[in-house]
C-alpha atoms as a PDB file:
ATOM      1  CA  UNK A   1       9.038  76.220 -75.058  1.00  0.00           C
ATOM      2  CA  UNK A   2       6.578  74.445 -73.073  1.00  0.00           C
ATOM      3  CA  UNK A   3       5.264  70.929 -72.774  1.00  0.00           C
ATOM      4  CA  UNK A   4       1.971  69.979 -74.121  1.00  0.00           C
ATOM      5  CA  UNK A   5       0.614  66.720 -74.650  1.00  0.00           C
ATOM      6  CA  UNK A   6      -2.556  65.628 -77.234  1.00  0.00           C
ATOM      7  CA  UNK A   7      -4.293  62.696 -75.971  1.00  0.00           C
ATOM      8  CA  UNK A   8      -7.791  61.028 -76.191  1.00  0.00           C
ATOM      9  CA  UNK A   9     -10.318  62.095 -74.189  1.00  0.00           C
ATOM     10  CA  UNK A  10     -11.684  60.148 -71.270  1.00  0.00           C
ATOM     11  CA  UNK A  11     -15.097  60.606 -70.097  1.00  0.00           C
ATOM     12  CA  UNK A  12     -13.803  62.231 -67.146  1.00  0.00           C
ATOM     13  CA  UNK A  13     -12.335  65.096 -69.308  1.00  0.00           C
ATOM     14  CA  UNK A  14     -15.822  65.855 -71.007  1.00  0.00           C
ATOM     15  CA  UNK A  15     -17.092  68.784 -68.605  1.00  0.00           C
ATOM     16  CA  UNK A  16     -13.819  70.504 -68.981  1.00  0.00           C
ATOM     17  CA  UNK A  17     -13.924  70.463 -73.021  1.00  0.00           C
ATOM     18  CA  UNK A  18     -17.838  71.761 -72.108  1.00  0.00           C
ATOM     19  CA  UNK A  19     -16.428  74.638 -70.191  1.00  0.00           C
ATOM     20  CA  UNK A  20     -13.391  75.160 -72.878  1.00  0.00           C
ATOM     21  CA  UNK A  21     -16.152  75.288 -75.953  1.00  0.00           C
ATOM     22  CA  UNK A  22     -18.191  77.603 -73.717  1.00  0.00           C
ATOM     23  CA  UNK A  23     -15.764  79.936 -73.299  1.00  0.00           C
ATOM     24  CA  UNK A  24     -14.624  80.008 -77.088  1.00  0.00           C
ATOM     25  CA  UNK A  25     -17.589  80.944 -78.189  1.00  0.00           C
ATOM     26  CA  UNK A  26     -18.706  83.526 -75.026  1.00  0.00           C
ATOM     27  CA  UNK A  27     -17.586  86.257 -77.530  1.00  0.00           C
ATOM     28  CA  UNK A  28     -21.062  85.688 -79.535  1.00  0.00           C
ATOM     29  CA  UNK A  29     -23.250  85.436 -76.512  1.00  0.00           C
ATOM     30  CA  UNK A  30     -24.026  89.368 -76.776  1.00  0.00           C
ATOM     31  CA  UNK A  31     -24.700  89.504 -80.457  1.00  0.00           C
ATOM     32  CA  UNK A  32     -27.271  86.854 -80.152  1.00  0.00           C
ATOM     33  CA  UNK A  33     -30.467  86.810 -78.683  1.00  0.00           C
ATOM     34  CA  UNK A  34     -30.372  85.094 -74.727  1.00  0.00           C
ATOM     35  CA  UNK A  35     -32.590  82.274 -76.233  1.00  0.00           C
ATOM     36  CA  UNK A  36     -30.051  81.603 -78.987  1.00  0.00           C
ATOM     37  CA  UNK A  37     -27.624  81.818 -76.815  1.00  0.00           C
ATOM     38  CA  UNK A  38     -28.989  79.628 -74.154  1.00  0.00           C
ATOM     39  CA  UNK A  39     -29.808  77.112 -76.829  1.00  0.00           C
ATOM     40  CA  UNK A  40     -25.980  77.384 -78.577  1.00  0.00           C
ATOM     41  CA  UNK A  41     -24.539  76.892 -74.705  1.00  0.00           C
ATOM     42  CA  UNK A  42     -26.928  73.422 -74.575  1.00  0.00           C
ATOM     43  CA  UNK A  43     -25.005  72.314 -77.479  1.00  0.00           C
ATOM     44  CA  UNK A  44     -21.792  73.543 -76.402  1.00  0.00           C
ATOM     45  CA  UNK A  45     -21.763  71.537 -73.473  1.00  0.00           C
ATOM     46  CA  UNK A  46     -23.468  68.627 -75.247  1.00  0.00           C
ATOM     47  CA  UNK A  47     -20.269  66.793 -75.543  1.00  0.00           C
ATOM     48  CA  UNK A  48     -20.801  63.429 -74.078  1.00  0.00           C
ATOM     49  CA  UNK A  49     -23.493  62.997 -76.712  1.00  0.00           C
ATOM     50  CA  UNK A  50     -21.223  64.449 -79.356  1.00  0.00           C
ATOM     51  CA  UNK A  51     -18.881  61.285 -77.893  1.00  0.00           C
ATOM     52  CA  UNK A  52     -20.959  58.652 -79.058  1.00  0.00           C
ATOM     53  CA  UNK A  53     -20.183  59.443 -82.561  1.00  0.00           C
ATOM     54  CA  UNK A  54     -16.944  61.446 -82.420  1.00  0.00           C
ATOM     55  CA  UNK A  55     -13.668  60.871 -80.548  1.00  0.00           C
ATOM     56  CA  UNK A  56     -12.430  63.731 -78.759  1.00  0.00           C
ATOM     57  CA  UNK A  57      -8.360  65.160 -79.123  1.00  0.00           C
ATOM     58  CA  UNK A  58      -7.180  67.420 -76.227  1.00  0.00           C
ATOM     59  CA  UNK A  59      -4.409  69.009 -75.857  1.00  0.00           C
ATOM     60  CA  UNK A  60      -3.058  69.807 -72.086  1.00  0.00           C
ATOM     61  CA  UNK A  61      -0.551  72.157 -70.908  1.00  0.00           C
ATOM     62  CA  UNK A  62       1.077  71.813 -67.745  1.00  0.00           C
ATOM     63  CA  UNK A  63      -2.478  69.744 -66.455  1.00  0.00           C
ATOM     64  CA  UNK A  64      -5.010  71.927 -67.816  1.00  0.00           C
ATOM     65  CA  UNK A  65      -6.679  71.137 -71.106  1.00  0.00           C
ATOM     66  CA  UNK A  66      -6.571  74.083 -73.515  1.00  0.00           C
ATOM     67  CA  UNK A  67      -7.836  72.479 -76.669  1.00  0.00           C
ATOM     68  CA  UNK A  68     -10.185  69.837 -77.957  1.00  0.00           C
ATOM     69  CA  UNK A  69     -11.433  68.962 -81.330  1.00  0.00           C
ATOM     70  CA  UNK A  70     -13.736  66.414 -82.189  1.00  0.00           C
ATOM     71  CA  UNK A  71     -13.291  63.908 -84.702  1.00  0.00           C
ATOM     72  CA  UNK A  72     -15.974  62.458 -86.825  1.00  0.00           C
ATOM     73  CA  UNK A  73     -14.533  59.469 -88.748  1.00  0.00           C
ATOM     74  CA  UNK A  74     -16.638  59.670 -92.011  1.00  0.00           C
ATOM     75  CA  UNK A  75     -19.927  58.269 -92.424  1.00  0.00           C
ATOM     76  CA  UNK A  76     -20.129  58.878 -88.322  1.00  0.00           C
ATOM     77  CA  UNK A  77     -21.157  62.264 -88.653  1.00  0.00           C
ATOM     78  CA  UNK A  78     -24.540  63.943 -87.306  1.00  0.00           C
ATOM     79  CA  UNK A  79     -26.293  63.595 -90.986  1.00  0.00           C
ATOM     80  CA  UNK A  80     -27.674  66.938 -90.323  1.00  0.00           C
ATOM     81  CA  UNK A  81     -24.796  68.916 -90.564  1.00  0.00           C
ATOM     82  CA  UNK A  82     -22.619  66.535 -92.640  1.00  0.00           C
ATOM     83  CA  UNK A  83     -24.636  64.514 -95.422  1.00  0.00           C
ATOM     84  CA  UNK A  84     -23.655  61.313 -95.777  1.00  0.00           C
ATOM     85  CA  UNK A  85     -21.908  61.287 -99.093  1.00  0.00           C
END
C-alpha cells in the first residue's frame, strides 16, 4: 500500500489542480465543439477564483498531487449553480 497524504491547498498548488481538472475532463474535449471546449478549459483552470469561495482538498502521492476537490461551505457557493437555500 502506498502513502498518500490529503492536505489543504496552498496557493502554490493551484496550477497543478488546473492541470489535474484539465486532464479529467480532456475525455469530453472531442465531443464538444472547440469553443465549448476552450470556454470549459477557462473554467477548469479558473481555480484561484474558485479559492476565494471554496477551500481546496488534495491528495498527494509520493509528491505529486493526484486529487483535489473543492469545498464550498454552504451559503459560500457560486449562487448560480447552487441557490442559496
Amino acid at each position: 500500500m502506498r502513502a498518500t497524504l490529503v492536505t489543504l491547498a496552498q496557493a502554490t498548488d493551484f496550477d497543478a489542480i488546473a492541470a489535474l481538472n484539465i486532464e479529467a475532463y480532456r475525455e469530453f474535449a472531442d465531443r464538444m465543439s472547440p469553443n465549448v471546449w476552450r470556454g470549459m478549459e477557462v473554467t477548469l483552470r479558473a481555480v484561484e477564483v474558485r479559492a476565494e469561495s471554496a477551500r481546496f482538498l488534495v491528495l498527494w502521492d509520493q509528491g505529486t498531487i493526484v486529487g483535489s476537490v473543492g469545498y464550498c461551505p454552504a451559503g459560500m457557493g457560486n449562487p448560480e449553480i447552487f441557490p442559496l437555500d
